[in-house]
Protein backbone atom coordinates (compact mmCIF):
# COMPACT_ATOMS: atom_id res chain seq x y z
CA UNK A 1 54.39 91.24 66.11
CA UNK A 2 57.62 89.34 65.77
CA UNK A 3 57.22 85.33 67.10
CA UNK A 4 60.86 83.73 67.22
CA UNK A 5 61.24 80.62 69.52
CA UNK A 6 64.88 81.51 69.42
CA UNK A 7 63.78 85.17 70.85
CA UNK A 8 61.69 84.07 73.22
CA UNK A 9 64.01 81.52 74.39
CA UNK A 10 67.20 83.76 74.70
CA UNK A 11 64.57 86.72 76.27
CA UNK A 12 63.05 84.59 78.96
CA UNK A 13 66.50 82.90 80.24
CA UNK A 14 68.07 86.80 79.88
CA UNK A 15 64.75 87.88 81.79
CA UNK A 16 65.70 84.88 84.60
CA UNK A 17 69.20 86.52 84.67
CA UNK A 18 68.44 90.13 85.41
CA UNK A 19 65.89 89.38 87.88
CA UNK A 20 68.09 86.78 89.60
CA UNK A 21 70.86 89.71 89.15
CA UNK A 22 68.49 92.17 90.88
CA UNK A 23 67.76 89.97 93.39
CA UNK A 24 71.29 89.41 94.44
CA UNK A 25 71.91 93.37 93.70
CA UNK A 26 69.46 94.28 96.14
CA UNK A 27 70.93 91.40 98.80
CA UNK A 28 74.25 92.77 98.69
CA UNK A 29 72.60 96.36 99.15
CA UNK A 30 70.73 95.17 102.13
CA UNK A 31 73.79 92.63 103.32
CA UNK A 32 76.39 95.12 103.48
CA UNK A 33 74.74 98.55 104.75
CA UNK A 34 73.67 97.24 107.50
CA UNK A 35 77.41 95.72 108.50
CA UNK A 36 79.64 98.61 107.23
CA UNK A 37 79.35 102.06 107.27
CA UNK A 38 78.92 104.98 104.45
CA UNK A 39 82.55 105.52 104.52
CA UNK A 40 83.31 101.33 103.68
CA UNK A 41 80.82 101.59 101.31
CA UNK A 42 81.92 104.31 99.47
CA UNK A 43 85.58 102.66 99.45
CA UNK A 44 84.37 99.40 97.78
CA UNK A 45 82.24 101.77 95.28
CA UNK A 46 85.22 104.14 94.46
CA UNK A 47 87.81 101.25 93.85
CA UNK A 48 85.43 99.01 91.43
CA UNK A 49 84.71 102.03 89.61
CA UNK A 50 88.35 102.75 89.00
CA UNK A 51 88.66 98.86 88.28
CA UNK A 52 85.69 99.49 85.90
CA UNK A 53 88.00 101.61 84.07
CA UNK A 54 90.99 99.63 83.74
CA UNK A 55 89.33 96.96 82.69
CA UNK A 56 86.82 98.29 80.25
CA UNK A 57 89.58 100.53 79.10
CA UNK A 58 92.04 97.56 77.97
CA UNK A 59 88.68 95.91 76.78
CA UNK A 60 88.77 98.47 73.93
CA UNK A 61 85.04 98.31 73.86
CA UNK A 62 84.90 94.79 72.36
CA UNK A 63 81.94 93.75 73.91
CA UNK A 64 79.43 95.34 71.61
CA UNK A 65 82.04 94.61 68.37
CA UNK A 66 82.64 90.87 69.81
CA UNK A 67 78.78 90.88 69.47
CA UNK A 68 78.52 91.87 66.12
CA UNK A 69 81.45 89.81 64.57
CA UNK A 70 80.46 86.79 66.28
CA UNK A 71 76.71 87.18 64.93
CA UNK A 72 78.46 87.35 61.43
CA UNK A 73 80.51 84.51 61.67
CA UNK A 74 78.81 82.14 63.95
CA UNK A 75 77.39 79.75 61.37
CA UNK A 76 80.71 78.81 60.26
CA UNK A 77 82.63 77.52 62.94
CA UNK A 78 86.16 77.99 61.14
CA UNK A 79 85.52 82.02 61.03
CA UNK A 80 84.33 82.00 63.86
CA UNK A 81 87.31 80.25 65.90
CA UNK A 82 89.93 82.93 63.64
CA UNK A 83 87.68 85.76 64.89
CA UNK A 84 87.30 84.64 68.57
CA UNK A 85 91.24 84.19 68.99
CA UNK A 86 91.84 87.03 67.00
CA UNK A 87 89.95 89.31 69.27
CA UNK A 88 91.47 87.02 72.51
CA UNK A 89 94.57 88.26 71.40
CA UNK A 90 94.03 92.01 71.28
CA UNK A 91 92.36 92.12 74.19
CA UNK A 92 95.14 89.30 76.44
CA UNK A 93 97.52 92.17 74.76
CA UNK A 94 95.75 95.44 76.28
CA UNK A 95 94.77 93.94 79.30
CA UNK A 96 98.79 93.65 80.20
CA UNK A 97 99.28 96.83 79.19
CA UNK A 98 96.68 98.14 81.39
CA UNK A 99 97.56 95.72 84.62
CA UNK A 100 101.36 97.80 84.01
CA UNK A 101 99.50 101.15 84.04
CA UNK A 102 97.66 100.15 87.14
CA UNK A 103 100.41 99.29 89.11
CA UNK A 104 102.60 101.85 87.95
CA UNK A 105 100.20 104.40 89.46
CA UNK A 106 99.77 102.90 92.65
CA UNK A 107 103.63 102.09 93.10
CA UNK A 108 105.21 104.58 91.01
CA UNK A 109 103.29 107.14 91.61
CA UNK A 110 101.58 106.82 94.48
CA UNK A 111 98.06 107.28 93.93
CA UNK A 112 94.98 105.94 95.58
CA UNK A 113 97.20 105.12 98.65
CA UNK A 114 93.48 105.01 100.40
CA UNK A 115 92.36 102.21 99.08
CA UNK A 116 95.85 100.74 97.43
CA UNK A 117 94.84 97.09 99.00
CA UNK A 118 91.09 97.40 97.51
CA UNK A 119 92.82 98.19 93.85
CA UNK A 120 95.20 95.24 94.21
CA UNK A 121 91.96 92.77 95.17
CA UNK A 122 89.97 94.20 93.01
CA UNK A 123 92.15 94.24 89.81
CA UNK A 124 92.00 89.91 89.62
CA UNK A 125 88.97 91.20 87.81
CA UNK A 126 90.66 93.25 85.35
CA UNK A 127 92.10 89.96 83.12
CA UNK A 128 88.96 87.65 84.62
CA UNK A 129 86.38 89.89 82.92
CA UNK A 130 88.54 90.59 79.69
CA UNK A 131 88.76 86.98 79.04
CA UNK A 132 85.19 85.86 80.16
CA UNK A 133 84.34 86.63 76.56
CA UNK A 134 80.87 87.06 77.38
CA UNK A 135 80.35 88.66 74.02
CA UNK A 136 80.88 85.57 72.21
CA UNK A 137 78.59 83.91 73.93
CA UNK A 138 75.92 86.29 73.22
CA UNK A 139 76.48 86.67 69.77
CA UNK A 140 76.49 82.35 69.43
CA UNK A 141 72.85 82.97 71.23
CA UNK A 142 73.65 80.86 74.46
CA UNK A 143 71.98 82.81 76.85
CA UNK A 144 70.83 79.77 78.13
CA UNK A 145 74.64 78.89 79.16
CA UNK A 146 75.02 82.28 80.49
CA UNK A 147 72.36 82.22 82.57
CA UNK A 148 72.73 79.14 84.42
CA UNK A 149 76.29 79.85 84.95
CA UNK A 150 75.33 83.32 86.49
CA UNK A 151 72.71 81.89 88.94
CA UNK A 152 75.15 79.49 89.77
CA UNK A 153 77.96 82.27 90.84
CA UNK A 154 75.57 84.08 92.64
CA UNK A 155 74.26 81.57 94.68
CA UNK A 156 77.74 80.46 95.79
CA UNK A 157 78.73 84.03 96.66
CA UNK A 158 75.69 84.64 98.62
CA UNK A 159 75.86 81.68 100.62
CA UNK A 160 79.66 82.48 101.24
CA UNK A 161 78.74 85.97 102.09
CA UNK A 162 76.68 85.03 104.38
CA UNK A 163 78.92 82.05 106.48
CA UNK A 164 81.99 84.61 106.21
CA UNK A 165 81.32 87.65 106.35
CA UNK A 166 79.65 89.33 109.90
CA UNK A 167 80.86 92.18 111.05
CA UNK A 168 83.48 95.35 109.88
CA UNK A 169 86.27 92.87 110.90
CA UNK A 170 85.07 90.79 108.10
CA UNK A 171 85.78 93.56 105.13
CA UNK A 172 88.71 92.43 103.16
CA UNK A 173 86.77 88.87 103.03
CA UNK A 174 83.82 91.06 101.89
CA UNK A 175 85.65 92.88 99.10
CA UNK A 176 87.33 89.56 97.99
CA UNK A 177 84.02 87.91 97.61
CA UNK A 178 82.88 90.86 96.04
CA UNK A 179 85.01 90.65 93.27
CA UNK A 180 84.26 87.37 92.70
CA UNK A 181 80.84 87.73 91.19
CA UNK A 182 82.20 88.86 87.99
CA UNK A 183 85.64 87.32 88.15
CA UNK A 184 83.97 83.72 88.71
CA UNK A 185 82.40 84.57 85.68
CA UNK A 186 84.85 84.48 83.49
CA UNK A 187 86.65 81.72 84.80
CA UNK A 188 83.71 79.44 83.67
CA UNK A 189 83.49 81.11 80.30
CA UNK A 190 86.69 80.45 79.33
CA UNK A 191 86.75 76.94 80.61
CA UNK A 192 83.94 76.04 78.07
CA UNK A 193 85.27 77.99 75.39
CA UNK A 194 87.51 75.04 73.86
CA UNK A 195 83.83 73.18 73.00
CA UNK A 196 82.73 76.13 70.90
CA UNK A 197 85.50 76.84 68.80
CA UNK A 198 88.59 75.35 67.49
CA UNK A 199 92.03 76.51 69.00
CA UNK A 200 94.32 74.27 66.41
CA UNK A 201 93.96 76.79 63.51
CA UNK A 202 97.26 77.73 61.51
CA UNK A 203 98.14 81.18 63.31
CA UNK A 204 99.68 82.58 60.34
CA UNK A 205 96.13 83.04 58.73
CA UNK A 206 95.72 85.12 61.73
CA UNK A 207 94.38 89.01 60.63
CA UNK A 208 94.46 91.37 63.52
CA UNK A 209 95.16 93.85 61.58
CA UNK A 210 91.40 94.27 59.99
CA UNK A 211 89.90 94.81 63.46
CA UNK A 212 92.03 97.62 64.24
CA UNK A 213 90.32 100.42 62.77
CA UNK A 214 86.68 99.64 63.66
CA UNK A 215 87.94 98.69 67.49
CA UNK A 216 89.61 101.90 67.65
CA UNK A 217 86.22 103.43 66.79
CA UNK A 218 84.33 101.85 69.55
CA UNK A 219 87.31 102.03 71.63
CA UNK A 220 86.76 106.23 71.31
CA UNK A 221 83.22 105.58 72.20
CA UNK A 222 83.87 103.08 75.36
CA UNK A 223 86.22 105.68 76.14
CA UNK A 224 83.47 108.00 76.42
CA UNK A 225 81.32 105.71 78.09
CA UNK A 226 83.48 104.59 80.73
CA UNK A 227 84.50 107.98 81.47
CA UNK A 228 80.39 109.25 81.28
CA UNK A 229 79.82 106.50 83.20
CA UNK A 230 81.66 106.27 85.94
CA UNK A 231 83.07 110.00 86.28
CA UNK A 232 80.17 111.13 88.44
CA UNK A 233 81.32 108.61 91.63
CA UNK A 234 85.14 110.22 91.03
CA UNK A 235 83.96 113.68 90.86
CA UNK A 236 81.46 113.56 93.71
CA UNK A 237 84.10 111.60 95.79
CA UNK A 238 86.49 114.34 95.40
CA UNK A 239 84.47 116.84 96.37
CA UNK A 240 82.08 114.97 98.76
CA UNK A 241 84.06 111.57 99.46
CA UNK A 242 80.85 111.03 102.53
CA UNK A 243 78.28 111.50 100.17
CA UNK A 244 79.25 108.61 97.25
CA UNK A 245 77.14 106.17 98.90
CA UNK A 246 73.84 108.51 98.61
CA UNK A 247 74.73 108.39 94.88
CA UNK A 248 75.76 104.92 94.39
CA UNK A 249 72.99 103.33 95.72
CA UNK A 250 70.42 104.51 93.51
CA UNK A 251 73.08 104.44 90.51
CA UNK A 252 73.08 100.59 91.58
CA UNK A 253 69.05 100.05 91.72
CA UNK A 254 68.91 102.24 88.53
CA UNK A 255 71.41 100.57 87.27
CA UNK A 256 69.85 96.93 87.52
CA UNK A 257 66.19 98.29 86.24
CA UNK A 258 68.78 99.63 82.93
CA UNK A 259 69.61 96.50 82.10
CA UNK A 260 65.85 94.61 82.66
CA UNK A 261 64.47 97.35 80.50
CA UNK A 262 66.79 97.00 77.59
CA UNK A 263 67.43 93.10 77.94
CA UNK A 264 65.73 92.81 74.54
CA UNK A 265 68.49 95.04 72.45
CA UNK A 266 71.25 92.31 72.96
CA UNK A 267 68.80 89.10 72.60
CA UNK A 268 68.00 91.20 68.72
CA UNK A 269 71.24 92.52 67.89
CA UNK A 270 72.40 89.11 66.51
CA UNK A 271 69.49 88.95 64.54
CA UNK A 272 69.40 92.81 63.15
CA UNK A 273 72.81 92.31 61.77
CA UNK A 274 71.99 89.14 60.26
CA UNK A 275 69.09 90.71 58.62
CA UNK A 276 70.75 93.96 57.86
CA UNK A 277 73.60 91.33 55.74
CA UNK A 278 70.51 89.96 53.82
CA UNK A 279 69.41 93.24 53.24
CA UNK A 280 66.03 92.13 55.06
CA UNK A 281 65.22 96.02 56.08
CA UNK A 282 61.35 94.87 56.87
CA UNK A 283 63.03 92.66 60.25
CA UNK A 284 64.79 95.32 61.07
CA UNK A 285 61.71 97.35 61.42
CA UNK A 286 60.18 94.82 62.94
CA UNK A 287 62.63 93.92 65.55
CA UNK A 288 62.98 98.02 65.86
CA UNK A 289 58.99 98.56 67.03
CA UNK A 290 59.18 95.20 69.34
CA UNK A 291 62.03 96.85 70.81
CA UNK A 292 60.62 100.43 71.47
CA UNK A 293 56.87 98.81 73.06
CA UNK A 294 59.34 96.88 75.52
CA UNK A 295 61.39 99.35 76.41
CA UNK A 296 58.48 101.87 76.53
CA UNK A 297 56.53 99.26 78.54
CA UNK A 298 58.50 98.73 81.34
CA UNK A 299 60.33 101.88 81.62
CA UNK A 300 57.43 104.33 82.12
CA UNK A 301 55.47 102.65 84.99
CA UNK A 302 58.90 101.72 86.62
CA UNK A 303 59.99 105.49 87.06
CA UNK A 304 56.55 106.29 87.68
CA UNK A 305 56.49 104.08 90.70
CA UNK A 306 60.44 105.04 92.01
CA UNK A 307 58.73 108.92 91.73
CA UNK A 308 56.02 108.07 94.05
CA UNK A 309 57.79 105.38 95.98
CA UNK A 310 61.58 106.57 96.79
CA UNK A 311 61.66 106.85 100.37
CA UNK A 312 59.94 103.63 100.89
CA UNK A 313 62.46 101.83 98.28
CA UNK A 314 65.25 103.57 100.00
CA UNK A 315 64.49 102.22 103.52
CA UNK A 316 63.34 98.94 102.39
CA UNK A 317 66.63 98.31 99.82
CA UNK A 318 68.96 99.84 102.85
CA UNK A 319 68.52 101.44 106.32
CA UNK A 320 67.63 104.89 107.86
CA UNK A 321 71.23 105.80 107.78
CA UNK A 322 71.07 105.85 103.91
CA UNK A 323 68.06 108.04 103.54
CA UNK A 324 69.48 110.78 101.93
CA UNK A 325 69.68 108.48 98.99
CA UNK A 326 65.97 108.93 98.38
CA UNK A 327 66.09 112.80 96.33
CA UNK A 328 68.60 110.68 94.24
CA UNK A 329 66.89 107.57 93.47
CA UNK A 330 63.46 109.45 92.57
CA UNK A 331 65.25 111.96 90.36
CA UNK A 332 67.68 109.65 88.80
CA UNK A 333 64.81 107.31 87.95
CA UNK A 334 63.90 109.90 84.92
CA UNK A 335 67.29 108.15 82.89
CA UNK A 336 65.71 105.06 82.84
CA UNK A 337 63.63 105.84 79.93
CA UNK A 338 66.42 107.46 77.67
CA UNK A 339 69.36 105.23 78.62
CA UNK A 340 66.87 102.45 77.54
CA UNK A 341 66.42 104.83 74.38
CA UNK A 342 69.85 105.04 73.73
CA UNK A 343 70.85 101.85 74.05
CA UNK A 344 68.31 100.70 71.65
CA UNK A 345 69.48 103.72 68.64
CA UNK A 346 73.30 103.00 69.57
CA UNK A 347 73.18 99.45 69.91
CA UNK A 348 70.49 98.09 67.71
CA UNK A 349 70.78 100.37 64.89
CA UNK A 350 74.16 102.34 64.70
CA UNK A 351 76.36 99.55 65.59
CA UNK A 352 74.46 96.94 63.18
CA UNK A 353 74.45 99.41 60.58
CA UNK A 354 78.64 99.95 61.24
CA UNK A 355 77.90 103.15 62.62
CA UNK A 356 79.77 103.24 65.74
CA UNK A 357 81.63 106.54 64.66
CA UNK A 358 78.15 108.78 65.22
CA UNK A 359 77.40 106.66 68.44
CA UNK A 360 80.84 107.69 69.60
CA UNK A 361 80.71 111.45 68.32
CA UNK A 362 77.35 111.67 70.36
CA UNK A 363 78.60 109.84 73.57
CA UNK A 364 81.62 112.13 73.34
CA UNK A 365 79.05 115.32 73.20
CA UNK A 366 77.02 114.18 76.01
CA UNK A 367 79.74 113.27 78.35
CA UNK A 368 81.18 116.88 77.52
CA UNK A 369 77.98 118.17 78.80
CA UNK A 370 77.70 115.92 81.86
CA UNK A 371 81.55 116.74 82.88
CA UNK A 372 80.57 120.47 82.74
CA UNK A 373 77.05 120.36 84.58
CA UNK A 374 79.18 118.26 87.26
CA UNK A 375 81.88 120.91 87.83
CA UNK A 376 79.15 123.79 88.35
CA UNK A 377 76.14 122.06 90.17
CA UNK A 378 78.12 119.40 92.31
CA UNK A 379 79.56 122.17 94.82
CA UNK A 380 76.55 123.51 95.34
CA UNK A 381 73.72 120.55 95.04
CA UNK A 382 76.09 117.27 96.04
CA UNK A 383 75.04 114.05 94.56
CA UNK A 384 71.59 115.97 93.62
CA UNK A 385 74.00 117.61 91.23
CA UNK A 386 75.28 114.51 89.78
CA UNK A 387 71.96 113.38 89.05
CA UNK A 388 70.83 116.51 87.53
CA UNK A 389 73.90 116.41 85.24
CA UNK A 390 73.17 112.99 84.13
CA UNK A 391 69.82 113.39 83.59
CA UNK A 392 70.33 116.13 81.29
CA UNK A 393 73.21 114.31 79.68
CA UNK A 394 70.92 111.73 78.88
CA UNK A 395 68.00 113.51 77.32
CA UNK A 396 70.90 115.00 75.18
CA UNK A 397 72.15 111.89 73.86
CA UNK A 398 67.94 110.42 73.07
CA UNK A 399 67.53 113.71 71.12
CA UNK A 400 70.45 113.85 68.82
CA UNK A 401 70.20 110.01 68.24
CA UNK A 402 66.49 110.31 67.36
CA UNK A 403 67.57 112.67 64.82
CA UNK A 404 69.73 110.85 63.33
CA UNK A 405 68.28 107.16 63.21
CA UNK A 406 65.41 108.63 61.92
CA UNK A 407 66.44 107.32 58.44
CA UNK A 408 66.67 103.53 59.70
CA UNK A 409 63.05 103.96 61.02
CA UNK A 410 60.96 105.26 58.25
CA UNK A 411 57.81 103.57 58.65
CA UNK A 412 58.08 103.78 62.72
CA UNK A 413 56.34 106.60 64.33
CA UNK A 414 58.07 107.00 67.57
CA UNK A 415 55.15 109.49 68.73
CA UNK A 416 52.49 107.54 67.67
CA UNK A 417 49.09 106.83 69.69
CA UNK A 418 50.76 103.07 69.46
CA UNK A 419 53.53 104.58 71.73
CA UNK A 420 51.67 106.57 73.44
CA UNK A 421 49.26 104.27 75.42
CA UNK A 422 52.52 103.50 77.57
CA UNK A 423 51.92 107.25 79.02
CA UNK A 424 48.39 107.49 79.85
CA UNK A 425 48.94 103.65 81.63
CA UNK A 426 51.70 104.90 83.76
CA UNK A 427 49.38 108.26 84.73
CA UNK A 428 46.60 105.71 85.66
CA UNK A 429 49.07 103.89 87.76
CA UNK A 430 50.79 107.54 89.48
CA UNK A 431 47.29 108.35 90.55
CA UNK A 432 46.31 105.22 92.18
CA UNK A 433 50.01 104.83 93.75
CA UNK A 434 49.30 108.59 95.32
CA UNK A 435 45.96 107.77 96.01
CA UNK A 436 47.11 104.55 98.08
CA UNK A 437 49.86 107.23 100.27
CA UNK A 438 46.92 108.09 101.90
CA UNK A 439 46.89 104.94 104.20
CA UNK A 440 49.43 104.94 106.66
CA UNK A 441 51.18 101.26 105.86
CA UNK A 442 54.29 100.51 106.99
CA UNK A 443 56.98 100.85 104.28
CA UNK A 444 57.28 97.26 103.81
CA UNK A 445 53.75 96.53 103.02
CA UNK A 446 53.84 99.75 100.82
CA UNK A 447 55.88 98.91 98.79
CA UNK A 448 54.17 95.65 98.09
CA UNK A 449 51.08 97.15 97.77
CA UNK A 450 51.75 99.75 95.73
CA UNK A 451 53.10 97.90 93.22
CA UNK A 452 50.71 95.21 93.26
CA UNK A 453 47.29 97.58 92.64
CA UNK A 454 49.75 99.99 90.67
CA UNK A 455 51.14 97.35 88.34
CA UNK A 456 47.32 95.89 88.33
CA UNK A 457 45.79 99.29 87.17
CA UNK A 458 49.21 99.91 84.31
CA UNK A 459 47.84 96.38 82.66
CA UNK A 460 44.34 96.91 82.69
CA UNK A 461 44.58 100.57 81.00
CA UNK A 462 46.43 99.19 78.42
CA UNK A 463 44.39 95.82 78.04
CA UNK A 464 41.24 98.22 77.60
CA UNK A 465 43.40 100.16 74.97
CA UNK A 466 44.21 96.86 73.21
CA UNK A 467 48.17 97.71 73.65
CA UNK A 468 49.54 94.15 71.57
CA UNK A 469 52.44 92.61 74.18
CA UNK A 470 49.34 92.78 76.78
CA UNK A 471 47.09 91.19 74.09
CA UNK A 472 49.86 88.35 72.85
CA UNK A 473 50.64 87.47 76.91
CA UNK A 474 46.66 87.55 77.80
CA UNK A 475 46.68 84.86 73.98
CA UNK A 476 49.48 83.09 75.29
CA UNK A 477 48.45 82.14 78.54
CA UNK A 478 45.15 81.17 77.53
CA UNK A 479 46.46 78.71 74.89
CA UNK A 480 48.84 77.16 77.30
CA UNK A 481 45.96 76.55 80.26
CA UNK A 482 43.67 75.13 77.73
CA UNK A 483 46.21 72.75 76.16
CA UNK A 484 46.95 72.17 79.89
């Protein structure tokens, strides 16, 4: 088992950040379905996802890459101020180009005339999330920064939210606050940026030219991603526009359990690559299996419980009017697992190892595959469709990267008995979740006690099959109320 105070630190305040994220996810959910309608929710969904574009577009995918250089240059704070500016510029550069495109389609040539005066709020966040350069502060290892200026955005917009915002009149102040959760974001980032680096460097030394081929790799992949990831809202919208919001919910819940399940792969990343530049291959395997039980620990019981527990999530997270969302959620829970999957191969391994060109060749395969399921199952099944295309998508992707990475995990058996006590946990839980439906509760106190005796049942299964995480917490928490 890998011990790393610097892990455990950066895990615990990312940990504090997703659930803090989830709980404000789930307050906006709740906050605005039950003041505006499908049709105003859809609206808001269908403009930040073409925002989502533009902005990830001009991005060129430099998150993941930011991550990665940083890590490699982050102990010398002269390489790492040319590198920072040198990727500021490229991306200052493409985010003008795309603010031209934007605007060129909505006044030239006159599309999304719908929701023109959402793209022109919206689209502040276009440059504010380019230059938040969150990437550099994950690959410096500040997560504690990041969190506590995340909880502190939140908790301004959610009080503001809630003194401004009432009723439908109240919707433009709605979508402006909206935007403001990420865009406030950057702001701060970029205001603390001059005490990490140095911005009087000679500019001549300047090379932008060596990041140009390996950002127009990952750009090709983002592409793909971008595209994978947000063409299912488009497509449904244009064939279903009333339906988005029975897709977009549960694409927002699953969304938010995504990112708790594979916090771990960017809190490593920095420290694969630095280990894969030593040549330390042992980490790496280490750091691989500590990634796989945490993404196999949380993600199995989680979809286990959506399966059994959709309705009541649905009515609890929204309102009756939004209970077609349900099929959705519980179906859609099933990508949980191999998004988590795929983020660890893609992430962890292929872009440590500098090999973003499969990762994109595979995204590009799997978003062919979603783009054809949607044409020929959304017609018929709506946003069931969607989810069935995804879902499928998805299992694609895990399969072919499993293949592949296969070489960078030698020694790790991914079907393993180690692996495989996650499995007959999460059945344990199922039954006693079912066997709890029985009672008629109210949703509310379902929920909670579902996943109170379900959760209970998930940990003691594994503690009697001596899984290690439940082990090392059960250790841990023992040492700490004795010394206590």
């Amino acid at each position: 088992m890998v011990r790393d105070n610097s892990i455990i630190i950066n895990f615990v305040m990312r940990m504090l950040r997703i659930l803090v994220g989830g709980g404000f996810t789930f307050f906006i959910l709740k906050f605005s379905t039950n003041i505006f309608s499908p049709r105003e929710i859809g609206e808001v969904d269908y403009a930040n996802t073409i925002i989502l574009y533009f902005s990830s577009i001009a991005s060129l995918g430099i998150n993941n890459y930011g991550i990665r250089e940083i890590a490699l240059t982050s102990h010398d704070k002269e390489k790492l101020s040319y590198s920072t500016i040198e990727l500021l510029i490229i991306i200052f550069t493409t985010t003008l180009i795309g603010y031209v495109v934007l605007f060129l389609m909505i006044y030239g040539f006159g599309f999304f005339s719908n929701i023109k005066i959402l793209l022109i709020i919206m689209s502040a966040n276009i440059l504010l999330m380019n230059l938040g350069v969150n990437w550099f502060y994950v690959g410096i290892e500040e997560q504690t920064f990041i969190t506590i200026r995340f909880i502190i955005v939140r908790i301004v917009i959610a009080i503001l939210l809630l003194v401004l915002v009432h009723d439908e009149n109240d919707f433009i102040t709605y979508v402006i606050l909206y935007t403001c959760i990420e865009g406030g974001m950057g702001v701060l980032n970029m205001l603390f940026l001059p005490k990490r680096i140095n911005f009087r460097i000679n500019f001549r030394k300047l090379n932008l030219i060596k990041h140009i081929s390996p950002l127009f790799t990952v750009f090709i992949g983002s592409i793909s991603i971008i595209i994978y990831n947000q063409l299912n809202v488009i497509m449904l919208s244009s064939y279903y526009p009333d339906r988005v919001a029975f897709f977009s919910i549960p694409n927002q819940i699953i969304y938010f359990i995504v990112v708790l399940v594979t916090l771990l792969v960017p809190v490593l990343m920095p420290k694969v690559v630095q280990a894969i530049n030593k040549k330390d291959y042992q980490v790496v395997e280490r750091y691989s299996v500590l990634s796989l039980q945490y993404i196999l620990f949380f993600s199995l019981p989680i979809i286990f419980y959506i399966m059994a527990m959709s309705e009541d999530l649905t009515l609890l997270l929204s309102s009756e009017d939004f209970l077609d969302a349900k099929e959705p959620l519980r179906y859609f829970s099933i990508t949980i697992l191999f998004v988590a999957l795929n983020n660890f191969f893609g992430l962890q391994l292929l872009y440590s190892y500098n090999k973003e060109k499969v990762y994109s060749l595979v995204i590009c395969i799997a978003l062919i595959l979603n783009v054809f399921l949607n044409f020929l199952l959304i017609p018929i099944y709506r946003e069931n469709g969607v989810v069935i295309s995804t879902v499928s998508a998805e299992i694609l992707k895990s399969f072919i990267l499993y293949i592949y990475c296969r070489r960078y995990l030698i020694n790790v058996n991914l079907f393993s008995f180690r692996f495989f006590k996650y499995i007959v946990a999460g059945g344990g839980m199922l039954l006693s979740i079912v066997y709890l439906s029985y009672f008629k509760f109210s949703y509310e106190v379902n929920v909670l006690i579902s996943f109170f005796i379900g959760s209970s049942v998930y940990l003691l299964i594994l503690y009697l099959l001596k899984e290690e995480l439940v082990i090392l917490c059960i250790r841990k928490a023992a040492a700490f109320s004795s010394s206590s």
